[in-house]
Protein backbone atom coordinates (compact mmCIF):
# COMPACT_ATOMS: atom_id res chain seq x y z
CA UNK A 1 0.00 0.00 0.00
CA UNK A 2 1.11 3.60 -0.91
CA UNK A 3 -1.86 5.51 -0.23
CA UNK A 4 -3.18 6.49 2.98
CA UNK A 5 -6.74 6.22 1.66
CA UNK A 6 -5.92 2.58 1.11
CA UNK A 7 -6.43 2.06 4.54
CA UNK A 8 -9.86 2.63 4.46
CA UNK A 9 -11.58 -0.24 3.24
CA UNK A 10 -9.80 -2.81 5.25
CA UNK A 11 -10.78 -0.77 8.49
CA UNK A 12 -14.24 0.17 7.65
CA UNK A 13 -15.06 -2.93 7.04
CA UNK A 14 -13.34 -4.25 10.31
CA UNK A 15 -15.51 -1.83 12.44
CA UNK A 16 -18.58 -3.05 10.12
CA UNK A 17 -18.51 -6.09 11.01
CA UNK A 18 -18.53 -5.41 14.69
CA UNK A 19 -22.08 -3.37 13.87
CA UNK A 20 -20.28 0.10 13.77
CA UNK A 21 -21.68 2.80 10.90
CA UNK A 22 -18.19 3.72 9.75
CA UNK A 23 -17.40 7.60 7.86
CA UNK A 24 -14.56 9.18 6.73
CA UNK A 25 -13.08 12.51 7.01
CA UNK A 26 -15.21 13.18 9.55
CA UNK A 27 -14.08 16.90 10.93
CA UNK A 28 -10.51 16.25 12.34
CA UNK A 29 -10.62 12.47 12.13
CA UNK A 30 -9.80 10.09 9.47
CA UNK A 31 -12.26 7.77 10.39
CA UNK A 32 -14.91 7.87 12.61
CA UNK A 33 -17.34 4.56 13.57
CA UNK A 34 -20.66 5.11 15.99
CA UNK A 35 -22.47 2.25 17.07
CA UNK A 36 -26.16 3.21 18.91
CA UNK A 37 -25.54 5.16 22.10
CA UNK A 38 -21.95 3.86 22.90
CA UNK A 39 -19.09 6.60 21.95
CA UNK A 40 -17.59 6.92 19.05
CA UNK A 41 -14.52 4.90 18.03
CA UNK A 42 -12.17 7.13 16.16
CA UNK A 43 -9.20 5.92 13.85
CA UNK A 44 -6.04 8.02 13.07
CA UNK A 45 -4.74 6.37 9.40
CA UNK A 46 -1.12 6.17 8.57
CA UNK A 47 1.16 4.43 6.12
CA UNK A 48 3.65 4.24 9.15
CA UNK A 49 4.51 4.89 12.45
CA UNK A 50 5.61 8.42 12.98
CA UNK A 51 5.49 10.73 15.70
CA UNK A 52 2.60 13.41 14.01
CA UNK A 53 0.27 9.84 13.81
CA UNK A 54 0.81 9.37 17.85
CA UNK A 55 0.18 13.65 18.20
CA UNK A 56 -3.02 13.37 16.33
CA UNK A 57 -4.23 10.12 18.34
CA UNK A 58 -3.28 11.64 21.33
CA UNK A 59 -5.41 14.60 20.46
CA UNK A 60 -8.61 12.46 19.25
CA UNK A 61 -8.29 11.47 23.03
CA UNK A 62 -9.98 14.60 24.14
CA UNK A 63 -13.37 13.55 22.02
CA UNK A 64 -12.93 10.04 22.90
CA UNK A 65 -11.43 7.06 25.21
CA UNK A 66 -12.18 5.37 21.77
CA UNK A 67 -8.73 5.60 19.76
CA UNK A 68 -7.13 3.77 17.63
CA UNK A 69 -3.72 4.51 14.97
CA UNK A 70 -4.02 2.02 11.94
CA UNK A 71 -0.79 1.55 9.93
CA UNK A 72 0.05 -0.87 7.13
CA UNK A 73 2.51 -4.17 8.66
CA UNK A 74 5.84 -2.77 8.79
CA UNK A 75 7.98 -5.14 6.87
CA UNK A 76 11.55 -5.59 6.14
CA UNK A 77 14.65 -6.79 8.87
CA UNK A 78 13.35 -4.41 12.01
CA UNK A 79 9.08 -4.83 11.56
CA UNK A 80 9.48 -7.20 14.18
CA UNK A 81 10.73 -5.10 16.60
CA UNK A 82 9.64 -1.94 15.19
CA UNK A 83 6.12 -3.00 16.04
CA UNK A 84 7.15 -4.62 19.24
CA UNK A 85 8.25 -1.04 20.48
CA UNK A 86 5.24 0.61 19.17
CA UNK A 87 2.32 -1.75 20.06
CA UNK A 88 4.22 -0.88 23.82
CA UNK A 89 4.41 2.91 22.81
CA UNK A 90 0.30 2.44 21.82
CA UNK A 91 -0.68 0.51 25.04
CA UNK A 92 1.19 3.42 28.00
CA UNK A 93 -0.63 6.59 25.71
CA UNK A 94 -3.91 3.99 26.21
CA UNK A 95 -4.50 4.02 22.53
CA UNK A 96 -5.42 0.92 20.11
CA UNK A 97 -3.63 -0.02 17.59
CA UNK A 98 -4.72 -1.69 14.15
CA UNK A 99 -2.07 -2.90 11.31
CA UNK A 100 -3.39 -3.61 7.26
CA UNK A 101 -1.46 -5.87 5.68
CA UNK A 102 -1.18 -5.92 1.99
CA UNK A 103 -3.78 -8.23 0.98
CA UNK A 104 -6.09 -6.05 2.99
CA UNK A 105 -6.23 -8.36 6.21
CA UNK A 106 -6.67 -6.36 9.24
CA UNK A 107 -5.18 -7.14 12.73
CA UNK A 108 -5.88 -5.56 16.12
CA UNK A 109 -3.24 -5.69 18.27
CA UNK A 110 -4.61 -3.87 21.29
CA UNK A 111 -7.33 -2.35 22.63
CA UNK A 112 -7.70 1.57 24.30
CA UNK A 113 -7.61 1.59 27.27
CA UNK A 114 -5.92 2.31 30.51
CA UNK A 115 -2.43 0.06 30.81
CA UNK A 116 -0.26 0.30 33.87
CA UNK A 117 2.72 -1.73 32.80
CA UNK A 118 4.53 -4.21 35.56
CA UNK A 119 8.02 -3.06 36.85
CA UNK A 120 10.83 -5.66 36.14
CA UNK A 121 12.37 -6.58 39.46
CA UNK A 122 15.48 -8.31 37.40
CA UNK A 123 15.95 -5.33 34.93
CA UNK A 124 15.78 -3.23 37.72
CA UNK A 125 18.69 -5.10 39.99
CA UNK A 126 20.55 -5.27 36.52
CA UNK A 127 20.79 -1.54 36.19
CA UNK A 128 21.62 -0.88 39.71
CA UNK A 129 24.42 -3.70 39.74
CA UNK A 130 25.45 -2.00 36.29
CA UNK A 131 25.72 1.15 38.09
CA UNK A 132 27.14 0.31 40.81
CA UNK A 133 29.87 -1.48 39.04
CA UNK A 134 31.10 1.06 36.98
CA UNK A 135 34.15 2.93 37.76
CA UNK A 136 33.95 6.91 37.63
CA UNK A 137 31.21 8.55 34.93
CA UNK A 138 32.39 7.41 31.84
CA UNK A 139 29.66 7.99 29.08
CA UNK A 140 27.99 11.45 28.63
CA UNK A 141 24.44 10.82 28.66
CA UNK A 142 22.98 10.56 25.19
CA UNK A 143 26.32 9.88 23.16
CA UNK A 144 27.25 7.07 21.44
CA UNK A 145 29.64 7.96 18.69
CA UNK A 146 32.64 6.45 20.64
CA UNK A 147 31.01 3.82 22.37
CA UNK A 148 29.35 2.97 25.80
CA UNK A 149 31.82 1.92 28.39
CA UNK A 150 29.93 -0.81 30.57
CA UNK A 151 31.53 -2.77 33.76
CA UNK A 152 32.54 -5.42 31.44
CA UNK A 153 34.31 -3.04 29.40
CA UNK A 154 36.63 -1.64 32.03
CA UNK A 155 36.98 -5.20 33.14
CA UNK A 156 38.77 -6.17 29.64
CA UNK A 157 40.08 -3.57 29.77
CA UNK A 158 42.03 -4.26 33.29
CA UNK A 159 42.86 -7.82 31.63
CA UNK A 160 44.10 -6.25 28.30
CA UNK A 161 46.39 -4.17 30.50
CA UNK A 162 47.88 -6.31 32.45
CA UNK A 163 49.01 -8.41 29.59
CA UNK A 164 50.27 -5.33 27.71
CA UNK A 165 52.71 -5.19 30.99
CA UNK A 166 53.60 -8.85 31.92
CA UNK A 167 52.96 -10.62 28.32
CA UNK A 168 51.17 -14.15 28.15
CA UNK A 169 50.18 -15.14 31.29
CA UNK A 170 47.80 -17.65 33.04
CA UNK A 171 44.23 -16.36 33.65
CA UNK A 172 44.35 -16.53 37.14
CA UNK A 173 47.45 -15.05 37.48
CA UNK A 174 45.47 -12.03 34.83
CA UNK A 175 42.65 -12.68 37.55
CA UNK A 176 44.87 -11.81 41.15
CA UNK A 177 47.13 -9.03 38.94
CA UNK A 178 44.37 -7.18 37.36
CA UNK A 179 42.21 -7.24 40.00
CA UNK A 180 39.28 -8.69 37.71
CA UNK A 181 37.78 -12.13 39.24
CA UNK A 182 36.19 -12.78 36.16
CA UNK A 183 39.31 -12.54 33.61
CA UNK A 184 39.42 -15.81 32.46
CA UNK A 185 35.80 -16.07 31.39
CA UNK A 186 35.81 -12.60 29.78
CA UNK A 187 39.45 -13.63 27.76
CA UNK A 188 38.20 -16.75 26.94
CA UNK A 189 35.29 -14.83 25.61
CA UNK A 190 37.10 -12.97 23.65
CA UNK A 191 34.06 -9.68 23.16
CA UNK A 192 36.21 -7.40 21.85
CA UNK A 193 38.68 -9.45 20.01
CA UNK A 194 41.54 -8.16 22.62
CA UNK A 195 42.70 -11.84 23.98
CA UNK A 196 44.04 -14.93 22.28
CA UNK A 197 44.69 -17.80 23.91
CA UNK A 198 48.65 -19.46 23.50
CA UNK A 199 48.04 -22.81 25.52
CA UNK A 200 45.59 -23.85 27.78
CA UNK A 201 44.15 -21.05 30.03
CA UNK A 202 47.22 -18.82 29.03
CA UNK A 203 46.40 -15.60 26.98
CA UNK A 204 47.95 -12.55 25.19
CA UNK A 205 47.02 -9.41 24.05
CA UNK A 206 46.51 -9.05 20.29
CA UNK A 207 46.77 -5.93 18.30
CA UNK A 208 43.03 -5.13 17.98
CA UNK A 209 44.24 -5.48 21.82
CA UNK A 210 46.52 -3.01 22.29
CA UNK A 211 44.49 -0.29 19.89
CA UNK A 212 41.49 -0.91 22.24
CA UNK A 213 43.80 0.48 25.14
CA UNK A 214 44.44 3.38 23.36
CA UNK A 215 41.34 4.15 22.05
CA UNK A 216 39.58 3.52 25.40
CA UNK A 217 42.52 5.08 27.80
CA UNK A 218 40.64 7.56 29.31
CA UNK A 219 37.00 5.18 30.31
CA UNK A 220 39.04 2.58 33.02
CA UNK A 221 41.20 2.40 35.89
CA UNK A 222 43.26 -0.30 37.64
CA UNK A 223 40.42 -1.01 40.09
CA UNK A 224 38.37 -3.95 41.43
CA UNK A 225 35.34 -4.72 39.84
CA UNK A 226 32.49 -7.78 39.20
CA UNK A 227 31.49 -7.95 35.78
CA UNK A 228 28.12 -7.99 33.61
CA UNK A 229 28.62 -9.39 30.48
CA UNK A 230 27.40 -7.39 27.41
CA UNK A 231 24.37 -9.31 26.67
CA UNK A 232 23.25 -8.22 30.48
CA UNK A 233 23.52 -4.53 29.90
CA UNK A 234 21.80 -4.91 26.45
CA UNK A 235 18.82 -6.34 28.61
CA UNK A 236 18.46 -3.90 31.09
């Protein structure tokens, strides 16, 4: 679908078959559905998810607890996630939300209503640990053009430097020296591409190594510190 008045059949004829008398372009709204006394069910149209479609819900909100944003599917590599995030985005503003697909098949994917999401207990510890863990203030809020430093990071990090000084040397040994309990497991790992391992549980530093001390010199210091591993953070 290209058209935004495409969108119109397949969701009249959704709301018609639930006993609504469906018009469009009524005033404001792009679609507009009354069904005897009850109020009206109003339905903001759009190709795709964009911030104006959400302003314009949020707006038919003052006429009516009724709303509802109707896109087409998103498709490609990220519609899965894309309409993860917004069906979420839909449910805290208490809106509905409706996708068309291209052979006209509608799907309703949530109600309006009120939603009072439930607070994650596990993501929660995960970002206080995270916190907590971190040595100094790293990251400025909001950038990302030279990377987040996370716990784990500065961990390596220790690890990477203490073989820069001593040279291959036995995990544990990288473990006591550096300060990092978790070295092995995080060289073994290998993230970053920083370790390799020259006989069983001995490691060196490897060029990609050494570059990632200089590039991240100024986010670590020689310090204790328990690790998250990457995929943890990316959870929080």
């Amino acid at each position: 679908m290209n058209r935004e008045d495409q969108l119109y059949p397949p969701v009249k004829m959704l709301l018609e078959a639930q006993g609504y008398t469906v018009k469009g372009e009524v005033g404001a709204a792009d679609v507009v559905a009354c069904r005897g006394d009850e109020p009206p069910v109003i339905v903001e149209l759009k190709l795709r998810f964009s911030l104006s479609l959400f302003h314009q819900a949020i707006t038919r909100l003052g006429i009516s607890d009724l709303v509802y944003v109707a896109v087409s599917r998103p498709e490609g590599r990220q519609a899965r996630r894309m309409l993860k995030d917004n069906l979420s985005l839909c449910r805290r503003l208490g809106l509905g939300l409706i996708t068309v697909l291209p052979d006209g098949r509608t799907e309703v994917h949530c109600d309006p209503g009120p939603y009072a999401p439930r607070k994650s207990a596990k993501k929660q510890t995960r970002l206080l640990r995270e916190f907590q863990r971190l040595q100094g203030d790293p990251n400025a809020g909001g950038a990302t053009r030279h990377g987040i430093v996370t716990a784990y990071r500065q961990d390596a990090l220790r690890c990477a430097a203490y073989l820069a000084d001593h040279g291959a040397t036995k995990g544990a040994m990288v473990a006591k020296g550096a300060q990092v309990p978790q070295a092995t497991r995080i060289m073994s790992s290998n993230h970053y591409g920083w370790f390799e391992r020259v006989a069983t549980g001995i490691y060196q530093l490897t060029e990609t190594g050494q570059a990632g001390l200089t590039h991240w010199a100024y986010s670590w210091e020689p310090a204790a510190s328990a690790s998250l591993p990457p995929d943890d953070l990316a959870a929080i």
